[in-house]
C-alpha atoms as a PDB file:
ATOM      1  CA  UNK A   1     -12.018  43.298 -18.352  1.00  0.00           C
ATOM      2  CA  UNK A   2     -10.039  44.896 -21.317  1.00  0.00           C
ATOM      3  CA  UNK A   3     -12.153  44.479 -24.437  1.00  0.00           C
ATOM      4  CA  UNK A   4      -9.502  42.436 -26.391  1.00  0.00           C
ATOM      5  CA  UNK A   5      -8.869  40.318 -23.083  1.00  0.00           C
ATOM      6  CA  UNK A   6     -12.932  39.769 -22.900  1.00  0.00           C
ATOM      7  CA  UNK A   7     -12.955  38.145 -26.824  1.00  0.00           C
ATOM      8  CA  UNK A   8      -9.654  36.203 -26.324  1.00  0.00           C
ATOM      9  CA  UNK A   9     -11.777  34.648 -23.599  1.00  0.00           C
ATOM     10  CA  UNK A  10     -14.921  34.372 -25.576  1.00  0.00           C
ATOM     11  CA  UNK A  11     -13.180  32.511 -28.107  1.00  0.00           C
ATOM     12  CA  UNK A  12     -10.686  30.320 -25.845  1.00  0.00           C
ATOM     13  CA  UNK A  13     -14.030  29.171 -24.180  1.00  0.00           C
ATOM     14  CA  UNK A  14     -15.417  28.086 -27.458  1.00  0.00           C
ATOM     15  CA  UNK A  15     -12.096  25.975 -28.406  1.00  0.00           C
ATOM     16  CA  UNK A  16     -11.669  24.281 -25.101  1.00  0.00           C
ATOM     17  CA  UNK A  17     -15.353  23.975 -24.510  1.00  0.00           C
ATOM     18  CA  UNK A  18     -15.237  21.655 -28.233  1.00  0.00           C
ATOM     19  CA  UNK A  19     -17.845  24.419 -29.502  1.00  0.00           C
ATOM     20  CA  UNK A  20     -15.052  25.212 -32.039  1.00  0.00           C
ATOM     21  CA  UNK A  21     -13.390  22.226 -33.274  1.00  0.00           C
ATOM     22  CA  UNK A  22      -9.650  21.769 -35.147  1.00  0.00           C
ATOM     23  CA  UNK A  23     -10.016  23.603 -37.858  1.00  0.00           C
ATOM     24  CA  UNK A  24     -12.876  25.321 -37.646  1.00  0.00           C
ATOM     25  CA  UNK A  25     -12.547  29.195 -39.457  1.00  0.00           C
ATOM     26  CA  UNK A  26     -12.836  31.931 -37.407  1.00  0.00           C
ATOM     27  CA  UNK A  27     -14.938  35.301 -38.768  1.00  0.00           C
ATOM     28  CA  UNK A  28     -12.829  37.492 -40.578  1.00  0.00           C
ATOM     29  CA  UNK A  29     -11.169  40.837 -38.648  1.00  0.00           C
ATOM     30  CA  UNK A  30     -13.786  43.125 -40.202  1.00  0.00           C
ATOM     31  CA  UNK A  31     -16.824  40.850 -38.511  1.00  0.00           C
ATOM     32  CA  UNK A  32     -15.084  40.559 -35.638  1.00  0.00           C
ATOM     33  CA  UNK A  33     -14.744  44.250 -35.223  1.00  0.00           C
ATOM     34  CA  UNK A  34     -18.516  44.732 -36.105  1.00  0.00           C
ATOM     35  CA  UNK A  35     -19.557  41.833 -33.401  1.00  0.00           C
ATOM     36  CA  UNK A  36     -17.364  43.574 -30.831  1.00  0.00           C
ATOM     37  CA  UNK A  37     -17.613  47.194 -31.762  1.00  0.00           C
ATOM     38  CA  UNK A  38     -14.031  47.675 -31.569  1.00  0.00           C
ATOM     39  CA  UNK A  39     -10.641  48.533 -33.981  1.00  0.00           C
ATOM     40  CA  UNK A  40      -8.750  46.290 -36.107  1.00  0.00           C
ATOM     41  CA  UNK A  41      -5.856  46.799 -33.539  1.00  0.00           C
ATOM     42  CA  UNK A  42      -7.779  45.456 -30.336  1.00  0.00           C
ATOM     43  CA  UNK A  43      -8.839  42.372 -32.643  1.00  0.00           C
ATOM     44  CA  UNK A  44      -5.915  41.677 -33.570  1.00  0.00           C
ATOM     45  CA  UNK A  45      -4.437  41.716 -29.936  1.00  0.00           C
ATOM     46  CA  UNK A  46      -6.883  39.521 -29.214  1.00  0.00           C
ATOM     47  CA  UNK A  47      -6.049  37.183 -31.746  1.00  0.00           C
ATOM     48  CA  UNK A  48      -2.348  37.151 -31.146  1.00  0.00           C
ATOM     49  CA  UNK A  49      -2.800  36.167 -27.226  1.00  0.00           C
ATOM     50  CA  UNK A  50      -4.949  32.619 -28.881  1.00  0.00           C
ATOM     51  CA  UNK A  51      -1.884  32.329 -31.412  1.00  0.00           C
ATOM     52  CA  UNK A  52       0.452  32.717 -28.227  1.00  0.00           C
ATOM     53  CA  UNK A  53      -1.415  30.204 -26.691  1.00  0.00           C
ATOM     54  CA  UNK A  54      -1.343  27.530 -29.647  1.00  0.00           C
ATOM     55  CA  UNK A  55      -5.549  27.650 -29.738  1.00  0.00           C
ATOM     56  CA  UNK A  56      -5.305  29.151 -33.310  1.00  0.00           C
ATOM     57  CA  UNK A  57      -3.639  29.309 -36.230  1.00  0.00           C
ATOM     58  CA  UNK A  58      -3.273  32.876 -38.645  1.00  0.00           C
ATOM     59  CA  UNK A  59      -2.218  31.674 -42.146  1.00  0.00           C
ATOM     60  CA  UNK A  60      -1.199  34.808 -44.246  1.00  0.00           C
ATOM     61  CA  UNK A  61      -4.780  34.875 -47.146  1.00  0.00           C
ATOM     62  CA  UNK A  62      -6.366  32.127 -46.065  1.00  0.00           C
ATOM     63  CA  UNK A  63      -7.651  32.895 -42.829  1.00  0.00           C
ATOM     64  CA  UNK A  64      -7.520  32.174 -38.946  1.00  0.00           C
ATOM     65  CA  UNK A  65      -8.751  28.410 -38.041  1.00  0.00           C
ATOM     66  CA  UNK A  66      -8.541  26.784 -34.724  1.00  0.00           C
ATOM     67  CA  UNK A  67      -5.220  24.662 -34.184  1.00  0.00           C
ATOM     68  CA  UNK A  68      -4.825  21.211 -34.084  1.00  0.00           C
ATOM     69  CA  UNK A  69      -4.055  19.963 -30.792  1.00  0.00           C
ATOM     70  CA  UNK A  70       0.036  19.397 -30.374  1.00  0.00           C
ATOM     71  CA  UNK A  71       1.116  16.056 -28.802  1.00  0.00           C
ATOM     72  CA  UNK A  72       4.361  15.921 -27.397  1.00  0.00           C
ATOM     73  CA  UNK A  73       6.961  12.920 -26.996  1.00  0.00           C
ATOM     74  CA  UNK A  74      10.514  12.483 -25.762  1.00  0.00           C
ATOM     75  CA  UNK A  75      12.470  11.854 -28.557  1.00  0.00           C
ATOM     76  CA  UNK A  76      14.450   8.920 -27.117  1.00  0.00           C
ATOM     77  CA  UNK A  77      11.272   7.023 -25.688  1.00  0.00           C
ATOM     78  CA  UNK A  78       9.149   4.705 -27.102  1.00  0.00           C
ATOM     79  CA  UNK A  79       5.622   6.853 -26.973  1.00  0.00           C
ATOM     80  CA  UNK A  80       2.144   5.572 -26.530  1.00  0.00           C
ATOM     81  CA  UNK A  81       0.634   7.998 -28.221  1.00  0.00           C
ATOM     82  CA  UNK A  82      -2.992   6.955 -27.898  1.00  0.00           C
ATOM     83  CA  UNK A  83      -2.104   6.997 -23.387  1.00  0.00           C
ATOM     84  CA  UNK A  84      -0.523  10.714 -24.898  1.00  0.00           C
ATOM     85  CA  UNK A  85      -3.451  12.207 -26.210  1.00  0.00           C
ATOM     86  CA  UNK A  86      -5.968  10.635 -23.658  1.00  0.00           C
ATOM     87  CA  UNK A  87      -3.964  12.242 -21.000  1.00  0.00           C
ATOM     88  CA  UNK A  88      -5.096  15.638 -22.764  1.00  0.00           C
ATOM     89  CA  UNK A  89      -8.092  14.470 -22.304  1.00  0.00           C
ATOM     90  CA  UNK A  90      -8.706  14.593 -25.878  1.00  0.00           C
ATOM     91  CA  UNK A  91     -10.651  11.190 -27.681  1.00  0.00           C
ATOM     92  CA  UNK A  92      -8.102   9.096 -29.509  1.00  0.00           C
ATOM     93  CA  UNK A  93      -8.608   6.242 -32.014  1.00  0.00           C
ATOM     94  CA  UNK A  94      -7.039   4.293 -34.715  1.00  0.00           C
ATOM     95  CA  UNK A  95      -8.537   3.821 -37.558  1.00  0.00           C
ATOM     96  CA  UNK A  96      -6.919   0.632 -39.440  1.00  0.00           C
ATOM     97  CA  UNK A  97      -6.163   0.828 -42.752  1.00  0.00           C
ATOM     98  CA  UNK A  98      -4.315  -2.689 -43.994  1.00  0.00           C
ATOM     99  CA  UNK A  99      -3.519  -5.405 -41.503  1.00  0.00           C
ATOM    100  CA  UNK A 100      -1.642  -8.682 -43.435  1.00  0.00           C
ATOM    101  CA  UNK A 101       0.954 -11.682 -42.619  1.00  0.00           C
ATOM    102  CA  UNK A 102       3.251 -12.230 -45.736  1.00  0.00           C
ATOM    103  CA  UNK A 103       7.219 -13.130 -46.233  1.00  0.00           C
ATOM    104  CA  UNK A 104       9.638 -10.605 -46.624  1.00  0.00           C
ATOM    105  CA  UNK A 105      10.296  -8.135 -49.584  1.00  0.00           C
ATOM    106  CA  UNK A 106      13.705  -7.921 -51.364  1.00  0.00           C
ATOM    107  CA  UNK A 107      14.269  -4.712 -48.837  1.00  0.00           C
ATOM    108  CA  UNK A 108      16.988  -5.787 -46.521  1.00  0.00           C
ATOM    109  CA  UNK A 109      15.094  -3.787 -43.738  1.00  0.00           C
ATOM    110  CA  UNK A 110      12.194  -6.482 -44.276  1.00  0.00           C
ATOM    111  CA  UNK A 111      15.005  -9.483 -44.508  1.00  0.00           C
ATOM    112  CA  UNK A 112      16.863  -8.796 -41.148  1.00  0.00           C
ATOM    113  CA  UNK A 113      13.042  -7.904 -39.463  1.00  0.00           C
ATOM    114  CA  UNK A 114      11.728 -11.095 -40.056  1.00  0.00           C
ATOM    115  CA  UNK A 115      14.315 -13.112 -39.686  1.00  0.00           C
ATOM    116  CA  UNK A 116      13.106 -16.570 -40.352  1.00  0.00           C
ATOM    117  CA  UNK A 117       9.987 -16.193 -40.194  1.00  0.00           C
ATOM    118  CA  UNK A 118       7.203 -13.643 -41.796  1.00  0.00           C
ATOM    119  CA  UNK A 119       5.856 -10.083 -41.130  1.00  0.00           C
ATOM    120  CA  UNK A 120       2.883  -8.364 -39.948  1.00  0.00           C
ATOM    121  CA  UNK A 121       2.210  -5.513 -41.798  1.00  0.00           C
ATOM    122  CA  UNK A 122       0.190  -3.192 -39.738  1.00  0.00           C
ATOM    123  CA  UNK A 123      -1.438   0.244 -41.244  1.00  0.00           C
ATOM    124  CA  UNK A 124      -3.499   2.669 -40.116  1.00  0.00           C
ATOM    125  CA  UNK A 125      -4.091   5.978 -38.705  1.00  0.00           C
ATOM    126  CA  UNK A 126      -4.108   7.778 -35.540  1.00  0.00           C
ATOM    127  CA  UNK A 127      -6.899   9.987 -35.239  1.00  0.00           C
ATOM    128  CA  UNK A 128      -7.336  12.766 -32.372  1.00  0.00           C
ATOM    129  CA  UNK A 129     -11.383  14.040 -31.939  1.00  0.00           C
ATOM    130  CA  UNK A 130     -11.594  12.377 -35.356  1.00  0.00           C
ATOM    131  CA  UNK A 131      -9.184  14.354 -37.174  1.00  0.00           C
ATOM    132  CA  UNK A 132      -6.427  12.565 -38.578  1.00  0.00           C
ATOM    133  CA  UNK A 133      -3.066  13.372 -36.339  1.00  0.00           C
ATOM    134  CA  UNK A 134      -0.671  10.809 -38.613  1.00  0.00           C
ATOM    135  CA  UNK A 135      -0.378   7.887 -40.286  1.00  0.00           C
ATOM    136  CA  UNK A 136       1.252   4.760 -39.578  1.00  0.00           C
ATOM    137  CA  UNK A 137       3.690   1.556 -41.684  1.00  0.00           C
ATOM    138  CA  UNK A 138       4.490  -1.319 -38.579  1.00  0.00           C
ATOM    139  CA  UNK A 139       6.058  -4.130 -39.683  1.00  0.00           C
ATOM    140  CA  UNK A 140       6.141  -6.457 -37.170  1.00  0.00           C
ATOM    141  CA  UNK A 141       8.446  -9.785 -37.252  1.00  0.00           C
ATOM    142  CA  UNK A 142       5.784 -12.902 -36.471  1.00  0.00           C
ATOM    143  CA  UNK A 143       9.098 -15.057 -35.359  1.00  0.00           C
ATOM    144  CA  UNK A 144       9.808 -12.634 -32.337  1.00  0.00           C
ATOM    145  CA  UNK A 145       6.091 -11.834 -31.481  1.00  0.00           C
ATOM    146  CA  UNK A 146       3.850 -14.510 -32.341  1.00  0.00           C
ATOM    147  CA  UNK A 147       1.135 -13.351 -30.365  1.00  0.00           C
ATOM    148  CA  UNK A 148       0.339 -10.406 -32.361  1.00  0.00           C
ATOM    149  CA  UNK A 149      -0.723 -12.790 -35.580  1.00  0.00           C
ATOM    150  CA  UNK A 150      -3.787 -12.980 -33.634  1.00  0.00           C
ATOM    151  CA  UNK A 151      -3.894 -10.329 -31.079  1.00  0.00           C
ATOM    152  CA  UNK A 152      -7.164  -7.693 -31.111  1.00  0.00           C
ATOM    153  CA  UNK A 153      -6.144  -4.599 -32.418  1.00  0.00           C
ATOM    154  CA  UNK A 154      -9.534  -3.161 -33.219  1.00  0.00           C
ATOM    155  CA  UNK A 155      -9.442  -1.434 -29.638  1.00  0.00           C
ATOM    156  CA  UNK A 156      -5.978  -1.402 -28.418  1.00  0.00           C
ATOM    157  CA  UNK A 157      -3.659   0.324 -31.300  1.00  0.00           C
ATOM    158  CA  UNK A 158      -0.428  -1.794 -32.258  1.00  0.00           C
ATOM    159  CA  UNK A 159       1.944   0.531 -30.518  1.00  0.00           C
ATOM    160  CA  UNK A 160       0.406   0.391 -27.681  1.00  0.00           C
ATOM    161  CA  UNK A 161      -0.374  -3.248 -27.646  1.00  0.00           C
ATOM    162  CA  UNK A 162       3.682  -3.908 -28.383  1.00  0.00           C
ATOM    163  CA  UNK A 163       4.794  -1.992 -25.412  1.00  0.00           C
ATOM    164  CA  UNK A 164       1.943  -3.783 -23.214  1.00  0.00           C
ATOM    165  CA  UNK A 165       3.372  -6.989 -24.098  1.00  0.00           C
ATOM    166  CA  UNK A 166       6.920  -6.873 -25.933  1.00  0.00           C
ATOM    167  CA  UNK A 167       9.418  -5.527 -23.418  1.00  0.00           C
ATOM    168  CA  UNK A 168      12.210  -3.880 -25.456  1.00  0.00           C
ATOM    169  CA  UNK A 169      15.817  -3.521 -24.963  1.00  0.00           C
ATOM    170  CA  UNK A 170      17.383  -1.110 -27.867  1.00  0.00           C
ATOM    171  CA  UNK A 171      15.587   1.486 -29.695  1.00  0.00           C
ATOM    172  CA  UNK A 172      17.056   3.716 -32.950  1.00  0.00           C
ATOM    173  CA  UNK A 173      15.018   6.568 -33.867  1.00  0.00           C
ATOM    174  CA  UNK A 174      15.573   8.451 -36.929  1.00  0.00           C
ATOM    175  CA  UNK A 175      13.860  11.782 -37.390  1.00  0.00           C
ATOM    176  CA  UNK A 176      13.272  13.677 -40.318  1.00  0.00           C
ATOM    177  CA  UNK A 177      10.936  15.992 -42.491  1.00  0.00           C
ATOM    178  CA  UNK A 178       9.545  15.235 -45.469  1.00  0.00           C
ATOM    179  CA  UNK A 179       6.232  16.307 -47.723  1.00  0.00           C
ATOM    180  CA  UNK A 180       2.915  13.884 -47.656  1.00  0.00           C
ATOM    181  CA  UNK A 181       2.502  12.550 -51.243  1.00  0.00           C
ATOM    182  CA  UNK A 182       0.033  10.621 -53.141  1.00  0.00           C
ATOM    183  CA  UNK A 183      -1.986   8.360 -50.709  1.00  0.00           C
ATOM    184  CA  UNK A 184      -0.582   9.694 -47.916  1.00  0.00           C
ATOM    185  CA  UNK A 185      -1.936  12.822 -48.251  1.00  0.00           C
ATOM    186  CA  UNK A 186      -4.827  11.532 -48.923  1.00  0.00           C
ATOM    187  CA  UNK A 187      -5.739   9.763 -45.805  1.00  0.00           C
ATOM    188  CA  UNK A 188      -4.430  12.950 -44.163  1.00  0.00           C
ATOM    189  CA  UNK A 189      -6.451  15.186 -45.688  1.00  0.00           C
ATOM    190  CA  UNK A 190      -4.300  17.239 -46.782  1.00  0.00           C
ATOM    191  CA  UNK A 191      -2.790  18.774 -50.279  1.00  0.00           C
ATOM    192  CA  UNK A 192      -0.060  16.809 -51.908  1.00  0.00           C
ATOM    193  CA  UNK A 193       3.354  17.760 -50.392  1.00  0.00           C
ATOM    194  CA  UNK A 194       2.443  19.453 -47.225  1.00  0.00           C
ATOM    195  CA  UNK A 195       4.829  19.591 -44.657  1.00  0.00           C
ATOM    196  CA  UNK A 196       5.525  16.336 -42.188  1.00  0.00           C
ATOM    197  CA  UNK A 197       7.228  15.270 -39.390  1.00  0.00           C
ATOM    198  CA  UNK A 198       8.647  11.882 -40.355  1.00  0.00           C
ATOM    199  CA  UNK A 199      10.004   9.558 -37.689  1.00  0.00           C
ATOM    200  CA  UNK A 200      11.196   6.216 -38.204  1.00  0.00           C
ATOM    201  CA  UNK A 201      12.045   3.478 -35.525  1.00  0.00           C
ATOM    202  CA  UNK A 202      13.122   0.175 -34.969  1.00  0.00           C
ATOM    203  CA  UNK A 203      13.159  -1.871 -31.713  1.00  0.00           C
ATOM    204  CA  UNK A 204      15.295  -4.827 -30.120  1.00  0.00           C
ATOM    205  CA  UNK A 205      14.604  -7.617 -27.539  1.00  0.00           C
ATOM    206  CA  UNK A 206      18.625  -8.043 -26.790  1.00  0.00           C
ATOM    207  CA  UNK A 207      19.800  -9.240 -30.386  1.00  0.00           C
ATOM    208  CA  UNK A 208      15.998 -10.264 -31.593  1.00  0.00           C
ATOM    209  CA  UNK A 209      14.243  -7.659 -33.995  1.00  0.00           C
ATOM    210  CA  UNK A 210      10.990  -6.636 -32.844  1.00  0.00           C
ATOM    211  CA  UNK A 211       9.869  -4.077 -35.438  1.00  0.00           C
ATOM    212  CA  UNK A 212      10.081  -1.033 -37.543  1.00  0.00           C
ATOM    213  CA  UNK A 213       7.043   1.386 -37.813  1.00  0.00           C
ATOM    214  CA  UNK A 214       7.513   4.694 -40.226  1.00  0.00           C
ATOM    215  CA  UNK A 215       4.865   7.312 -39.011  1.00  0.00           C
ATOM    216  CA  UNK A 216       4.584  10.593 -40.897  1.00  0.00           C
ATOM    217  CA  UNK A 217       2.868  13.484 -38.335  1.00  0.00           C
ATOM    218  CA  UNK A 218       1.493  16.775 -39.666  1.00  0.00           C
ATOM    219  CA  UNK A 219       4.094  19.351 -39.128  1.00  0.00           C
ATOM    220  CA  UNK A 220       1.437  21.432 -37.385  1.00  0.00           C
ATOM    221  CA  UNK A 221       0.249  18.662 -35.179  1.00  0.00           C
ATOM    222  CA  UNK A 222       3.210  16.569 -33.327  1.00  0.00           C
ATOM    223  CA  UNK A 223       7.329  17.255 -31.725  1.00  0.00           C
ATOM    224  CA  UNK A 224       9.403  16.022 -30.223  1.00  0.00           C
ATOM    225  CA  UNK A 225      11.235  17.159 -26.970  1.00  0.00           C
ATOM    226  CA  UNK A 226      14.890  15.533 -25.834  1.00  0.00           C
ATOM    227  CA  UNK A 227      16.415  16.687 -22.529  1.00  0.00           C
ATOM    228  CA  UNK A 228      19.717  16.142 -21.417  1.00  0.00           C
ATOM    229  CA  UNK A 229      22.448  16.750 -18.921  1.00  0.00           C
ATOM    230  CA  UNK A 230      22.963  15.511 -15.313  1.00  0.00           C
ATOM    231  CA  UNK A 231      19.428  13.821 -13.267  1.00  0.00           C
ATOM    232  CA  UNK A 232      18.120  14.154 -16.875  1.00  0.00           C
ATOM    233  CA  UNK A 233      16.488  10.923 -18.153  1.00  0.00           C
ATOM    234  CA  UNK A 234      15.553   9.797 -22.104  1.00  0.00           C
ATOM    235  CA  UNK A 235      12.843   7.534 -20.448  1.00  0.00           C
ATOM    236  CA  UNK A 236       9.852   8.517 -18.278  1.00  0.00           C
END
């Protein structure tokens, strides 16, 4: 085996074998080359096939750290992201951060959600091997699912609990990008404007609301995949 091939595989056996988690640091070139007795050049070939292969990350003078994992969606499905990342293989949880009933703000969003009734307002983050993956504003109108008041959502996330029991007709998702400020960075432990994916979505039950959840992903860490054209479907 090629020298660069054999440390590529030394170090893609480390990441997939959880020995190097997300965001672990990787030695610098010049230990590597010591460790290996070998040039900058075959390092760095080495290196390039675990960027090629989304296992690392090189981030020009600050080092190279192992990558987050990626989850996927189709952008015009409703994802369970928690089924997502366990079909990976990779731990999930969601680690709830407000959970309330109340009325309705002056926000005309909140007005035509609940209806005549109130809101849940469910908060929280989704967390992949324990490191945070995004974070999560559900509002969820009590009128049209009165079951959730009380449902358990320490185990079962609310997305996932919604599409369990809430069948949905209509679905508008609205996708942007956007920086994580103040708290938000904060729970996602990361500096103060970093790069997001933003995506924002509401769902129907024929003409009855059923919610609107705002989840900001790291840029790094989530996309989003459409396909179209003949025998191609938006739902799997």
């Amino acid at each position: 085996m090629p020298l660069h091939e054999r440390i590529r595989s030394d170090f893609e056996g480390r990441i997939l074998g959880g020995e190097l988690a997300p965001g672990d640091r990787l030695p610098i070139e010049q230990d590597l080359m010591r460790e290996y007795g070998c040039s900058r050049m075959t390092v760095n070939k080495a290196l390039s096939a675990l960027v090629s292969a989304g296992l690392i990350d090189r981030r020009k003078r600050a080092g190279t750290f192992v990558a987050r994992p990626r989850v996927h969606s189709m952008v015009l499905d409703v994802p369970d992201i928690a089924a997502q990342v366990r079909e990976r293989g990779q731990d999930y949880a969601f680690a709830p951060l407000k959970r309330t009933v109340r009325a309705p703000g002056a926000d005309e969003e909140e007005v035509l959600l609940a209806g005549a009734g109130q809101l849940v307002q469910i908060d929280g983050l989704h967390l992949v091997e324990g490191v945070p993956l995004g974070i999560e504003f559900r509002l969820v109108s009590a009128a049209a699912v009165p079951e959730i008041v009380g449902a358990d959502l320490a185990t079962v996330p609310p997305g996932t609990w919604l599409l369990q029991h809430v069948p949905w007709t209509e679905a508008e998702t609205r996708i942007s990008a956007v920086g994580a400020m103040g708290d938000e960075a904060e729970w996602l432990g990361v500096a103060p404007g970093a790069p997001c994916l933003c995506v924002e979505r509401r769902t129907w039950r024929g003409a009855e609301r059923i919610t609107y959840v705002r989840q900001l992903f790291l840029g790094d860490a989530y996309d989003m995949v459409a396909r179209f054209g003949p025998g191609a479907s938006g739902r799997s």
